[in-house]
Protein backbone atom coordinates (compact mmCIF):
# COMPACT_ATOMS: atom_id res chain seq x y z
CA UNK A 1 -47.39 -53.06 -27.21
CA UNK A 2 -43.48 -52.17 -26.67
CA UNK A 3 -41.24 -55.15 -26.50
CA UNK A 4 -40.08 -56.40 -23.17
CA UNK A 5 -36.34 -56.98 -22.18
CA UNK A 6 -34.62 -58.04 -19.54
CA UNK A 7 -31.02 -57.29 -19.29
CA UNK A 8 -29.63 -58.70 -16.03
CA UNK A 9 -26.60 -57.15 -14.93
CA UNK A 10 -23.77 -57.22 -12.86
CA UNK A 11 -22.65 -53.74 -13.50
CA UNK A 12 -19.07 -55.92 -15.29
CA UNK A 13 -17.92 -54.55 -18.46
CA UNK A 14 -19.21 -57.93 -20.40
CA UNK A 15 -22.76 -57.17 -19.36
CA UNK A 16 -22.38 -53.66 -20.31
CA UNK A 17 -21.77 -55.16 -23.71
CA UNK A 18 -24.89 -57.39 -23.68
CA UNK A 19 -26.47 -54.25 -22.90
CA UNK A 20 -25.47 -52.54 -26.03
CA UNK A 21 -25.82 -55.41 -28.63
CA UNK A 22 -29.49 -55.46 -27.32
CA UNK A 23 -29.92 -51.94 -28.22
CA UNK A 24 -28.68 -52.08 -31.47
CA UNK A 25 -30.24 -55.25 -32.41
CA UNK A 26 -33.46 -53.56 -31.13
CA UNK A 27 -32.89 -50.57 -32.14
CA UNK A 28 -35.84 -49.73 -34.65
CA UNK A 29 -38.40 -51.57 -31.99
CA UNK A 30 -40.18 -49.32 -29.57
CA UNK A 31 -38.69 -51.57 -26.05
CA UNK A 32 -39.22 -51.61 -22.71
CA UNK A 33 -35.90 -52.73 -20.83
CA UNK A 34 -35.63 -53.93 -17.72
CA UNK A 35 -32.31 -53.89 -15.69
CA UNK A 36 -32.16 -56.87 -13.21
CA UNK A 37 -29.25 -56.39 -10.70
CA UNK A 38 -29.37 -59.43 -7.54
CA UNK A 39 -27.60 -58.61 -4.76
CA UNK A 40 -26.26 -61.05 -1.55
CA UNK A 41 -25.49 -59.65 1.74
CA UNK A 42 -21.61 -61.06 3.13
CA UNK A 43 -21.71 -63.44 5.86
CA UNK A 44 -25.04 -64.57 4.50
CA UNK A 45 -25.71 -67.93 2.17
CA UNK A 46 -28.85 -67.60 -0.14
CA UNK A 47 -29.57 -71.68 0.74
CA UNK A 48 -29.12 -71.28 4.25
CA UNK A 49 -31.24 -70.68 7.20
CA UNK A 50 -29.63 -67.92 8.16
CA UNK A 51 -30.96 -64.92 5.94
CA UNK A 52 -29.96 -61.35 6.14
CA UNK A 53 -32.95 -58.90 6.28
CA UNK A 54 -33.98 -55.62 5.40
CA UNK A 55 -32.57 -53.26 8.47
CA UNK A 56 -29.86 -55.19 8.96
CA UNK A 57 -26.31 -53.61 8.57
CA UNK A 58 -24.82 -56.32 5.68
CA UNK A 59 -28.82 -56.20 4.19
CA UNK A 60 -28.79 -52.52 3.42
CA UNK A 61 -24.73 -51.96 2.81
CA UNK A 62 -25.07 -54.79 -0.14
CA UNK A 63 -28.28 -52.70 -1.23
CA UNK A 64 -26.77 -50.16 -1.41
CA UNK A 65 -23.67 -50.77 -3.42
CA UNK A 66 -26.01 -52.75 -5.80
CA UNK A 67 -28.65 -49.33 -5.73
CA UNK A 68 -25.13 -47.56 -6.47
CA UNK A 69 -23.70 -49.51 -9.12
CA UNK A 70 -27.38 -49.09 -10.54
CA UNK A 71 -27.16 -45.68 -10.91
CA UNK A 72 -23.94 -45.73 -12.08
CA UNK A 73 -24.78 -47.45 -14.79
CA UNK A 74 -27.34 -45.14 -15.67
CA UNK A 75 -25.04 -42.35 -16.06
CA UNK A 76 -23.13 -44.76 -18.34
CA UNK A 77 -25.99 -45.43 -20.66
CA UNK A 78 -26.71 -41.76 -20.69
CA UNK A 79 -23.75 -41.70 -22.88
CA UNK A 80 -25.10 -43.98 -25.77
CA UNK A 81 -27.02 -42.35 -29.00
CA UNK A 82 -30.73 -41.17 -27.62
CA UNK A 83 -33.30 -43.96 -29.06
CA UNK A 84 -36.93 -42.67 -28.37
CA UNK A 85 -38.26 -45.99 -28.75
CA UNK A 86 -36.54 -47.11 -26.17
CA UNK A 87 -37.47 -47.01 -22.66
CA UNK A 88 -35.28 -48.03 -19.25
CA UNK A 89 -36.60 -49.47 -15.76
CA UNK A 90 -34.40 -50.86 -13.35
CA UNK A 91 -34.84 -53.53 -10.82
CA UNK A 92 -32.79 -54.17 -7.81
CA UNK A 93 -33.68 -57.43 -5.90
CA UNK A 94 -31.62 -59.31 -2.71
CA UNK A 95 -32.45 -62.71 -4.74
CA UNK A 96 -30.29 -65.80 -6.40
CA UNK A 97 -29.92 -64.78 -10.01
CA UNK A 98 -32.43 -67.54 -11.15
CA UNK A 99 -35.14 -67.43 -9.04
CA UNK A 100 -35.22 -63.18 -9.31
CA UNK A 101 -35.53 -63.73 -13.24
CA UNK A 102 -38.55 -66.23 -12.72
CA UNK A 103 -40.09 -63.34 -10.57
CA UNK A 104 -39.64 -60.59 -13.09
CA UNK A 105 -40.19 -62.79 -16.28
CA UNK A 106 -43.93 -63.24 -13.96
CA UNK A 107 -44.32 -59.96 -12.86
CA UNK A 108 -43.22 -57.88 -16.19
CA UNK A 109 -44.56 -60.24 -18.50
CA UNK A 110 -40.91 -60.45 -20.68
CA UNK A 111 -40.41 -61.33 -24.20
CA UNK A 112 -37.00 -61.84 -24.36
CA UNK A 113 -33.63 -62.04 -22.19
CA UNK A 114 -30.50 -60.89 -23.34
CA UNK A 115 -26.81 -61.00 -20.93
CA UNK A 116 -23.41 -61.19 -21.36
CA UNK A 117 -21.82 -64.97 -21.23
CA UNK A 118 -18.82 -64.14 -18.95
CA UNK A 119 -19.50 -62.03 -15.35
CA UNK A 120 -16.91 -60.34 -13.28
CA UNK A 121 -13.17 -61.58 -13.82
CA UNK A 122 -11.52 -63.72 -11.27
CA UNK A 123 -14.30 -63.35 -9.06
CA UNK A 124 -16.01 -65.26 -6.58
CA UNK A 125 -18.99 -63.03 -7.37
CA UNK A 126 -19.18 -63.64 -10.88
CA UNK A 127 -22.68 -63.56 -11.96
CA UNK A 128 -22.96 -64.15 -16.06
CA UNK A 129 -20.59 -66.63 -16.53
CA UNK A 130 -21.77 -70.25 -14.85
CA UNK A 131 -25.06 -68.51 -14.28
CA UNK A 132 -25.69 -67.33 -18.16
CA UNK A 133 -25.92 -71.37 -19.35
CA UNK A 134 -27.87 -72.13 -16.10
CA UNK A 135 -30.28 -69.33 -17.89
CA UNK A 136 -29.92 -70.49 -21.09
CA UNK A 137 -31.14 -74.22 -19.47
CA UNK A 138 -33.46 -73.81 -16.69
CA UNK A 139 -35.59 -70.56 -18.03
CA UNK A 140 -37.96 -71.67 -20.01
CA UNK A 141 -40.53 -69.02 -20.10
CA UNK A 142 -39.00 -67.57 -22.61
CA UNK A 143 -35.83 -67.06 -25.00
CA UNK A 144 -32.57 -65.92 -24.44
CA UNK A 145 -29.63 -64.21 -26.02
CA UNK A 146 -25.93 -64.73 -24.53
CA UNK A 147 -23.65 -62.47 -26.01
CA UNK A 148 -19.76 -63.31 -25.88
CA UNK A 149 -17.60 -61.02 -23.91
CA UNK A 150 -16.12 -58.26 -26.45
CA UNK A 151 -18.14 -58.80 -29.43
CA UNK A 152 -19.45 -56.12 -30.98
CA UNK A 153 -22.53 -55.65 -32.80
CA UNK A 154 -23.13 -56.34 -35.85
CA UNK A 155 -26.26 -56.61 -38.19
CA UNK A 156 -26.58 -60.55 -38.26
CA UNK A 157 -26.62 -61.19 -41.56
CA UNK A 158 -26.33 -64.58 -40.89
CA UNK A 159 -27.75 -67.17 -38.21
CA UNK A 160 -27.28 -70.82 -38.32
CA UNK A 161 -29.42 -72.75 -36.86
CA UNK A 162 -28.56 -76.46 -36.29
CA UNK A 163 -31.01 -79.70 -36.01
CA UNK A 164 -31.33 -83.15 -36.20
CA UNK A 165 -34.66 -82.90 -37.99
CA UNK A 166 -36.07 -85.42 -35.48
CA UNK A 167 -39.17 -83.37 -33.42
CA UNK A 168 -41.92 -81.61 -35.55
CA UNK A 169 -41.19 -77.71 -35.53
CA UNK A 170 -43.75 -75.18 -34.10
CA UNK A 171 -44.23 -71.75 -35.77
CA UNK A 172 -44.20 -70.00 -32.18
CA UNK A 173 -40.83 -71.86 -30.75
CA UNK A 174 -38.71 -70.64 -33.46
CA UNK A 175 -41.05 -67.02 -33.83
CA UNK A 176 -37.80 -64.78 -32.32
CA UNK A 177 -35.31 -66.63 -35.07
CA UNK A 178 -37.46 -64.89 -37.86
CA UNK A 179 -38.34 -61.88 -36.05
CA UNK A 180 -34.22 -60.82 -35.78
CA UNK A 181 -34.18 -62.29 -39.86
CA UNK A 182 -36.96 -60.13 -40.86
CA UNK A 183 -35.93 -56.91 -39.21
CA UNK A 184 -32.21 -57.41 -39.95
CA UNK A 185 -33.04 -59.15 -43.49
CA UNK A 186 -30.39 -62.11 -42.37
CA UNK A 187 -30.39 -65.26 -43.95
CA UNK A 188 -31.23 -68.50 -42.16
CA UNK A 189 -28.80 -71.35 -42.36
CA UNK A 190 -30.39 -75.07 -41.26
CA UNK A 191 -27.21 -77.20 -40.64
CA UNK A 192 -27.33 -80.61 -39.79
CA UNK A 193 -24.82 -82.68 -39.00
CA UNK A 194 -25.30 -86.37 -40.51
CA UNK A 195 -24.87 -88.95 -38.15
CA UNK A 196 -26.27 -92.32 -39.43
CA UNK A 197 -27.06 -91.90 -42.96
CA UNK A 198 -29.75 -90.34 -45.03
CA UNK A 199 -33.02 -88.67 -42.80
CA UNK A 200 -35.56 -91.05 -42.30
CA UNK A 201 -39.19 -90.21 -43.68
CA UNK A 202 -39.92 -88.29 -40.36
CA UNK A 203 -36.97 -86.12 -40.47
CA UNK A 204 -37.46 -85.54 -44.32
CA UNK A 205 -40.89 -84.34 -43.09
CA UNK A 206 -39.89 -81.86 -40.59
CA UNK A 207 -37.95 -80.69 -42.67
CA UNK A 208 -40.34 -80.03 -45.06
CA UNK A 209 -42.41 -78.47 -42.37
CA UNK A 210 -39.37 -75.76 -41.54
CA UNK A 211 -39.30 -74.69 -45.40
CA UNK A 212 -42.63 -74.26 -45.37
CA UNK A 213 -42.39 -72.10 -42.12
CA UNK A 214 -39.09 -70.15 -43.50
CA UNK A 215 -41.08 -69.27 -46.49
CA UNK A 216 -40.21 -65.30 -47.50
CA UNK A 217 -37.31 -65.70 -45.65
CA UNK A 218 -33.69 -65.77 -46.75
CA UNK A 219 -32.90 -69.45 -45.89
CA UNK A 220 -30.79 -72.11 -47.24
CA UNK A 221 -30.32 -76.30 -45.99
CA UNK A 222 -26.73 -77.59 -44.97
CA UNK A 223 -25.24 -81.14 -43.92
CA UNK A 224 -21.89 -81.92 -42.71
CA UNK A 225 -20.56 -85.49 -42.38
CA UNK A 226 -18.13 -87.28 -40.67
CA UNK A 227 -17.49 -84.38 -37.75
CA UNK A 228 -18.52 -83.93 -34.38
CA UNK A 229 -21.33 -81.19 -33.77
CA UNK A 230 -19.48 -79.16 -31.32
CA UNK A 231 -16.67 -79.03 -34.29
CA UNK A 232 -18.95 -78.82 -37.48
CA UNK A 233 -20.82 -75.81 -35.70
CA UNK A 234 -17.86 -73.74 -34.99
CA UNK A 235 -16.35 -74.89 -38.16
CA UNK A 236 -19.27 -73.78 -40.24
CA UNK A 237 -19.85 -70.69 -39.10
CA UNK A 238 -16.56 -69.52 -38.95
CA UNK A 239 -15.76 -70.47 -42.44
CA UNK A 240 -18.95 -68.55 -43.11
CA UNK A 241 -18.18 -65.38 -40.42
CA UNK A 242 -22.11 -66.10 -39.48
CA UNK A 243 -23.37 -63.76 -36.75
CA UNK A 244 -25.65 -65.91 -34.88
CA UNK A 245 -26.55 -69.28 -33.32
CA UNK A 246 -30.24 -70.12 -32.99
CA UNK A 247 -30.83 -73.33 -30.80
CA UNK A 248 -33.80 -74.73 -29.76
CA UNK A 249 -34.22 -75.54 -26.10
CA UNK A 250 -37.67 -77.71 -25.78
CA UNK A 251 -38.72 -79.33 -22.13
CA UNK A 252 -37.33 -82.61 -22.01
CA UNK A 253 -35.25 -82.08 -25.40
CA UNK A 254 -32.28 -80.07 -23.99
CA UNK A 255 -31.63 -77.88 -27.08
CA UNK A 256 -33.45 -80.92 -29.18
CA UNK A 257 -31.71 -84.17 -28.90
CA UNK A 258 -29.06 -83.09 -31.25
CA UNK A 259 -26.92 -81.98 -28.15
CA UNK A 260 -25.31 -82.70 -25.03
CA UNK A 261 -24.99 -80.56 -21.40
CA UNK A 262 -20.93 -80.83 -21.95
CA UNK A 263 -22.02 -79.03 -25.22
CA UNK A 264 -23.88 -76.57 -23.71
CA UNK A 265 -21.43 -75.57 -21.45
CA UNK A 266 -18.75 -75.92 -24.19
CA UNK A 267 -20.81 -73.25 -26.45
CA UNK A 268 -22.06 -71.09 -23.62
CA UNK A 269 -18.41 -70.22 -22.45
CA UNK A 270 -16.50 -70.26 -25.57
CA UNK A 271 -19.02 -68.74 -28.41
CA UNK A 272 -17.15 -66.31 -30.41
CA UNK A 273 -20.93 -65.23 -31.79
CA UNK A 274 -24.02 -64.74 -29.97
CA UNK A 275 -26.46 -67.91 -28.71
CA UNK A 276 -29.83 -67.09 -29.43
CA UNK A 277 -32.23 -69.99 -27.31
CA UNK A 278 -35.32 -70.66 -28.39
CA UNK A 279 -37.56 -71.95 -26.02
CA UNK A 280 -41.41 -73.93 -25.94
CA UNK A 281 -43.44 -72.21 -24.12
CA UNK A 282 -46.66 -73.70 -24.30
């Protein structure tokens, strides 16, 4: 069965880059990709009681600019390197960004979402900025890749993956993380950043349970001390030029305990490398 992927867009240069990272970093996997755009008629609030419908003269002049830009963007992608594995569908839904993902992630049965981190430029309609960590939190269904604005594929070689150590790891949470190392053949760094002293006998356990899992893999185990785990990631992987950032986003442990939301945000607007968020989806 082809791999599904939903590439929500709003038609901005920076998702037009998510776009393309997604086809290279998929690019020897026979793919289904779907192309979400959400459109919102003017004069009309999504939370209010006043909703614009089909017929009506905003309804169908915002569908079709969004039906428009769709096409356009088409023509666009008609312009990058033929990949018969790869196959395009394209969705165009009057919907808040969020709640038309749930719908498609349901209806299409998706594997895997991948969008830009930054939206349209000094706009009130920016989509993938704000919106891209509110899908990297809420969506849970399934994981996500953000890719910065302007970055350019390349093979990760690399992906760090930070932890505290302190939940027991599940083979099918952290499945995507050495899918993209096995078909890229990039190494796995752990880092943790030591807060209170040596791992207790629980940590050294689940640690022991991720070597285990990581077995046939490239992988290696890092600690930093005395830094702050906003600073030791970015500090580690650019003194390393890594290529990815795997996190793990479990219910109730927002990307495991290790982090904060302020971090979240932090790393979701200001990655230089793409954010891959692994999710529980039992």
């Amino acid at each position: 069965m082809n791999k599904r992927i939903l590439l929500p867009t709003d038609y901005s240069k920076n998702a037009l880059n998510a776009i393309r990272y997604a086809f290279d970093l998929y690019k020897d996997v026979r793919c289904d990709f779907y192309f979400l755009n959400t459109f919102h008629a003017s004069g009309y609030s999504l939370d209010s009681l006043m909703v614009a419908e089909a017929g009506e003269r905003h309804y169908e002049a915002a569908k079709l600019e969004s039906t428009e830009g769709m096409k356009r963007l088409m023509e666009i992608l008609r312009l990058h390197p033929d990949n018969d594995k790869h196959t395009f569908h394209t969705i165009c839904t009057f919907n808040a960004l969020l709640v038309a993902i749930e719908e498609v992630l349901k209806a299409k049965d998706i594997d895997i979402i991948v969008m830009g981190t930054k939206g349209l430029t000094d706009s009130t309609n920016a989509i993938l900025g704000t919106n891209t960590v509110g899908v990297m939190e809420k969506i849970t269904q399934c994981p996500v890749i953000a890719v910065p604005a302007d970055f350019s594929f390349s093979r990760p070689k690399e992906i760090v993956f930070p932890t505290d150590y302190k939940t027991v790891f599940r083979r099918k949470e952290l499945y995507y993380m050495f899918e993209i190392a096995k078909m890229h053949n990039s190494g796995i760094r752990v880092l943790h950043i030591e807060k209170r002293g040596k791992l207790n006998t629980g940590q050294e356990n689940n640690k022991a349970l991720l070597e285990d899992m990581m077995q046939g893999l490239d992988y290696s185990f890092h600690t930093l001390k005395k830094v702050k785990v906003s600073q030791g990631i970015e500090a580690f992987t650019d003194s390393r030029g890594s290529d990815m950032i795997a996190f793990l986003n479990r219910k109730h442990f927002f990307f495991s305990s290790i982090l904060s939301n302020p971090l979240v945000k932090e790393i979701g607007y200001d990655s230089k490398i793409p954010i891959l968020v692994l999710k529980d989806n039992s």
